[in-house]
Protein backbone atom coordinates (compact mmCIF):
# COMPACT_ATOMS: atom_id res chain seq x y z
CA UNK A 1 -17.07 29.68 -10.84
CA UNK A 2 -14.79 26.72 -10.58
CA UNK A 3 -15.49 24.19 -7.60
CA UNK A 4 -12.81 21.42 -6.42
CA UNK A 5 -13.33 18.50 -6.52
CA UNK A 6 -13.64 16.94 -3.07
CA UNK A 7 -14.13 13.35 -3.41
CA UNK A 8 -11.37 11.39 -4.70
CA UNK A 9 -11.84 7.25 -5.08
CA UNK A 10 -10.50 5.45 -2.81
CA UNK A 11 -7.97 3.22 -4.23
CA UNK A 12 -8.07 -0.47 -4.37
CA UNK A 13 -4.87 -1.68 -3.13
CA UNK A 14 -4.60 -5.36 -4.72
CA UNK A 15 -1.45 -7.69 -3.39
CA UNK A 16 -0.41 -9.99 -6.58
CA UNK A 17 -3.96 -9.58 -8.11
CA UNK A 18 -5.88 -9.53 -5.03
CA UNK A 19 -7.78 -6.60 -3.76
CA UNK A 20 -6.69 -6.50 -0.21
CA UNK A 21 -8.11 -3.08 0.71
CA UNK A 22 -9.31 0.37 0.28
CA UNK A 23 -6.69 3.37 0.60
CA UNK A 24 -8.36 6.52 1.57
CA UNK A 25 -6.25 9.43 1.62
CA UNK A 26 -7.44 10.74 4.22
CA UNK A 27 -7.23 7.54 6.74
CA UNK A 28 -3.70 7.13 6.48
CA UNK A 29 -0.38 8.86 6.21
CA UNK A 30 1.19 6.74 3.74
CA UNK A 31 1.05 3.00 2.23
CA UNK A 32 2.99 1.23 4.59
CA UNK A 33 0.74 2.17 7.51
CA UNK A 34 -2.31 1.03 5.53
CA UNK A 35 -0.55 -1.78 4.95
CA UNK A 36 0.20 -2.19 8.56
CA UNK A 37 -2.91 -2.10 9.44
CA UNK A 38 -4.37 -4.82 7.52
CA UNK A 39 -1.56 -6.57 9.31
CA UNK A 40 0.75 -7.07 5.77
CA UNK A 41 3.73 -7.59 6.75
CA UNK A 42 6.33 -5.10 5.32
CA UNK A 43 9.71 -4.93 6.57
CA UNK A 44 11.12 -1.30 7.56
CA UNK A 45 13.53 0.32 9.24
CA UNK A 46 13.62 4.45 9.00
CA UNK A 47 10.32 5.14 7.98
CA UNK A 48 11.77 8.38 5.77
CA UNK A 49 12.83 7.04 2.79
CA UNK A 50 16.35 7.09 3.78
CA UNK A 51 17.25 3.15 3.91
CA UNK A 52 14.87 1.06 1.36
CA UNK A 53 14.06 -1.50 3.41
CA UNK A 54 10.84 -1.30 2.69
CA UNK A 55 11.18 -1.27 -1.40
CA UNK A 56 8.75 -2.85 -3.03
CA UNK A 57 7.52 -3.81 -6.42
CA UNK A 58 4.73 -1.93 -8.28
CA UNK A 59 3.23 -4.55 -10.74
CA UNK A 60 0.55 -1.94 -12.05
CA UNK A 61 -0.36 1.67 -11.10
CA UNK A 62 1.45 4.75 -9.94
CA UNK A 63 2.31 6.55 -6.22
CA UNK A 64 2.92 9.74 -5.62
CA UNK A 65 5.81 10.68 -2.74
CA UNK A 66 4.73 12.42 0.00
CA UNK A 67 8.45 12.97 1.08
CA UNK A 68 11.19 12.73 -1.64
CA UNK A 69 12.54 9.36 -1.34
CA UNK A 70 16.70 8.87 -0.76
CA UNK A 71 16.92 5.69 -1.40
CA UNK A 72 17.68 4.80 -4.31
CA UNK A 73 14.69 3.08 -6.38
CA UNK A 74 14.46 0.81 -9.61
CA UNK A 75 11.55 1.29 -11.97
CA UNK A 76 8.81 -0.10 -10.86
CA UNK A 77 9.49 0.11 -7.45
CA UNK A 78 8.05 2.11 -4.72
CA UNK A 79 8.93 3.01 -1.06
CA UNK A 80 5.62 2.51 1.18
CA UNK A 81 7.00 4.29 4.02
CA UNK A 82 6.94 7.80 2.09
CA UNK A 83 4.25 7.21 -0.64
CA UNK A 84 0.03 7.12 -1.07
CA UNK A 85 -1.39 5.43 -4.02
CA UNK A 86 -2.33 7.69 -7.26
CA UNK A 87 -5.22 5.36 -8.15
CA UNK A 88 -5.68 1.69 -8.13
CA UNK A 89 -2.35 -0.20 -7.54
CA UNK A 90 -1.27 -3.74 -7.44
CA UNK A 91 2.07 -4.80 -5.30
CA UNK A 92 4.05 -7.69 -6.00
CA UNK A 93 3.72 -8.86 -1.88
CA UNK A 94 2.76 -12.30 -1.52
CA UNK A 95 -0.66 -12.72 -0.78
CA UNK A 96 0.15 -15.08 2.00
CA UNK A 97 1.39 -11.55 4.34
CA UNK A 98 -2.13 -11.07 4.16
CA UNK A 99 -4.29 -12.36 6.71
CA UNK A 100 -7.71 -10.86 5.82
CA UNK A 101 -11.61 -12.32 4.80
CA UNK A 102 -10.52 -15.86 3.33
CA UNK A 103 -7.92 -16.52 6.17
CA UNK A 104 -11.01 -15.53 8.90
CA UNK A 105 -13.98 -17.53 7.15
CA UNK A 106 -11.58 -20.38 7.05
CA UNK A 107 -10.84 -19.36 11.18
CA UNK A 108 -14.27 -19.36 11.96
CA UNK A 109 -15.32 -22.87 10.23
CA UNK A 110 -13.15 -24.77 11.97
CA UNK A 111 -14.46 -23.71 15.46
C-alpha cells in the first residue's frame, strides 16, 4: 500500500539572505499575498500574470506557477502574483520592505 505524503515543509522565504517568513501552502494562495501579509511591499497591478509588475528576482530556489504566467519572464525571475515556493527560496527584495522582528524590538525600546 502506498500512502501520500501529507506534510510538506514549510518554506523559508528569505529576502536578500534574510529569512523573513514561513510559506505554508496551505495559508496562502500565492507568494505575493504572503508577502503582503508580512507587509513587503511588492508592487502589482493584475494579479494574473498578465502585466509583470510584480517581477521579481529569484537569487536561489525554484516556484512552481499556479496559473501560467503571460508575462514575459527572464531567468531567474518569478511572478509572485501567480506562483508558491517549491522549497526554500531567497528574493532579491530589499530587506528594508520588510518591517518584521528587528524593526519591532527596535519599536518597542524606544518607548
Amino acid at each position: 500500500m502506498t500512502y501520500k505524503r501529507r506534510y510538506q515543509k514549510a518554506a523559508i522565504i528569505s529576502l536578500q539572505g534574510q529569512p523573513t517568513l514561513l510559506y505554508a501552502h496551505q495559508a496562502f494562495n500565492n507568494l505575493l499575498e504572503a508577502l503582503e501579509q508580512k507587509k513587503i511591499k511588492v508592487f502589482s497591478e493584475c494579479r494574473n500574470g498578465f502585466c509583470g509588475a510584480c517581477k521579481t528576482k529569484v537569487n536561489s530556489g525554484e516556484v512552481f506557477y499556479i496559473n501560467e504566467p503571460l508575462a514575459h519572464l527572464e531567468p531567474g525571475e518569478c511572478l509572485p502574483c501567480c506562483c508558491a515556493p517549491d522549497g526554500d527560496l531567497d528574493l532579491d527584495l530589499p530587506a528594508t520592505t520588510y518591517q518584521g522582528i528587528t524593526q519591532n524590538c527596535t519599536d518597542l525600546s524606544e518607548e
